[in-house]
C-alpha atoms as a PDB file:
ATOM      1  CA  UNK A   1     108.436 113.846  85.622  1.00  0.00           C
ATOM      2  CA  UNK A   2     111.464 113.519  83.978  1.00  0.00           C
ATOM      3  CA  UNK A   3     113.016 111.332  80.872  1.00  0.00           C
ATOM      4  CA  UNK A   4     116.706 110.307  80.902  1.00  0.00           C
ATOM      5  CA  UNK A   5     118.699 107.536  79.645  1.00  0.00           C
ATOM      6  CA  UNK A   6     121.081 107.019  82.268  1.00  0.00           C
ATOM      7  CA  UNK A   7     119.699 103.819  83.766  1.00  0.00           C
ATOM      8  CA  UNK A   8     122.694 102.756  84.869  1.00  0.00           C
ATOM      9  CA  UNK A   9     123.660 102.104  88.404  1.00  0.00           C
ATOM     10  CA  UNK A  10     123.237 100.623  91.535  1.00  0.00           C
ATOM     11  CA  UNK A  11     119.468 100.394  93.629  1.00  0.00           C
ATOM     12  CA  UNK A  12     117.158  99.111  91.436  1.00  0.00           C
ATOM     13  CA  UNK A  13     114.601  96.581  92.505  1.00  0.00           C
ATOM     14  CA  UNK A  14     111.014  95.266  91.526  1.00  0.00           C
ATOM     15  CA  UNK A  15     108.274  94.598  93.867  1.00  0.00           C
ATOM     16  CA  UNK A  16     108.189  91.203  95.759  1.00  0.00           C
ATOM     17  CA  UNK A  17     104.963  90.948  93.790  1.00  0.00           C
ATOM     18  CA  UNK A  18     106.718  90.860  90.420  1.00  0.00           C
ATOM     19  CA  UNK A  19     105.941  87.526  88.689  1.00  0.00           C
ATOM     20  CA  UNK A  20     109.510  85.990  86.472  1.00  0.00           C
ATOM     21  CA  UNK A  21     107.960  86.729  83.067  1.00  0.00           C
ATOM     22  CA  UNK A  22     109.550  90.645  83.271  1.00  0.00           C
ATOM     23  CA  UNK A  23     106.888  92.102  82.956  1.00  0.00           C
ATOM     24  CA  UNK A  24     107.063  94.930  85.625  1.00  0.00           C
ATOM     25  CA  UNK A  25     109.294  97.755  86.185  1.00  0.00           C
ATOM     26  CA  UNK A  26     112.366  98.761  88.465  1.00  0.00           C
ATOM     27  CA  UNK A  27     112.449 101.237  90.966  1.00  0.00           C
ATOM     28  CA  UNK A  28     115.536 103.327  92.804  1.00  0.00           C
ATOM     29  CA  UNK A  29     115.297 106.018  95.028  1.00  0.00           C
ATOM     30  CA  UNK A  30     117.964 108.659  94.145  1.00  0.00           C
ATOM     31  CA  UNK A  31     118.038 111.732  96.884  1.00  0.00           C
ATOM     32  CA  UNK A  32     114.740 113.313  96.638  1.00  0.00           C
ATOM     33  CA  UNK A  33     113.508 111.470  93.597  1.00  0.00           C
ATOM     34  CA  UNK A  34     112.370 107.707  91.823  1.00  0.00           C
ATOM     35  CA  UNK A  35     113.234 106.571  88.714  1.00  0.00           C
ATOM     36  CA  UNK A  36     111.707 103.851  86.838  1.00  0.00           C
ATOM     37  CA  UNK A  37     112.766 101.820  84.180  1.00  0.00           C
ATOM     38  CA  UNK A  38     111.186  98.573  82.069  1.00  0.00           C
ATOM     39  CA  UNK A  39     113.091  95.586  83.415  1.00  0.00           C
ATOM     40  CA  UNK A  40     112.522  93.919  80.200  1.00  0.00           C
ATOM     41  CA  UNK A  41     114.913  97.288  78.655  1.00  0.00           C
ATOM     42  CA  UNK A  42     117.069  97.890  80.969  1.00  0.00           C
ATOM     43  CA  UNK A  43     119.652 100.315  78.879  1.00  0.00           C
ATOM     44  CA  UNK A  44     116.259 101.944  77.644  1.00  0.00           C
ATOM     45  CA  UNK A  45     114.511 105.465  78.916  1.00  0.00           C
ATOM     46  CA  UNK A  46     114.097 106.677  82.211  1.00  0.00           C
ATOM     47  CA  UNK A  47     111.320 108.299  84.315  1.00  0.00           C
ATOM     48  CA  UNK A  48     112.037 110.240  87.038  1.00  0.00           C
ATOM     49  CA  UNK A  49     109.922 111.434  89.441  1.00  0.00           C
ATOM     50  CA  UNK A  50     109.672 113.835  92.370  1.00  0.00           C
ATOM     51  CA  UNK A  51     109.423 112.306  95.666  1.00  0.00           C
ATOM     52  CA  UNK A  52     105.921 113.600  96.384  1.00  0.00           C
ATOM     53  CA  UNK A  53     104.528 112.531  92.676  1.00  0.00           C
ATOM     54  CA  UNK A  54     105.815 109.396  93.615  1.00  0.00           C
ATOM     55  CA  UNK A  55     103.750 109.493  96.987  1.00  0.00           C
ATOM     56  CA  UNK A  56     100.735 110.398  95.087  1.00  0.00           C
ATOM     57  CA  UNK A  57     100.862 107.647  92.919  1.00  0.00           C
ATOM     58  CA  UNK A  58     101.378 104.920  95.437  1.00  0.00           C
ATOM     59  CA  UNK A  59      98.700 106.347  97.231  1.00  0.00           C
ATOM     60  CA  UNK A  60      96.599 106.166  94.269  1.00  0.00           C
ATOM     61  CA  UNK A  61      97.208 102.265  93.565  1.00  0.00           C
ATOM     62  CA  UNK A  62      96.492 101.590  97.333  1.00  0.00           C
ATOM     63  CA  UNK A  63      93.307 103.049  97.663  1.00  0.00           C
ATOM     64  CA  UNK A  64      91.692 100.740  95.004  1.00  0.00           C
ATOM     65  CA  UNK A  65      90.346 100.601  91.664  1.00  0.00           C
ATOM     66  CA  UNK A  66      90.204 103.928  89.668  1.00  0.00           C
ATOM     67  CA  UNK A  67      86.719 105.178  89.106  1.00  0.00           C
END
């Protein structure tokens, strides 16, 4: 994982799942990697991750509660 401030650009979106209060984050895909951003900050720090971090964490929120 990565930190930039270049959250500008096209791609972002928020899950279909994302209430209108903000309070969520953005997504993009950008070649092999994801970055995330705080909607509610949206000229604010980026993370970026590797495509396969990524994987692992969706993976992780699918399969339930953490123990």
């Amino acid at each position: 994982m990565t930190s930039s401030k270049s959250a500008s650009g096209e791609g972002w979106f928020k899950s279909s799942r994302s209430s209108d209060n903000a309070n969520c984050v953005e997504v993009r895909f950008v070649g092999g990697a994801v970055d995330v951003r705080d909607t509610k900050d949206r000229t604010g720090p980026v993370l970026a991750f590797d495509g396969g971090s990524w994987a692992g964490f969706v993976a992780a929120l699918k399969s339930g509660p953490a123990r």
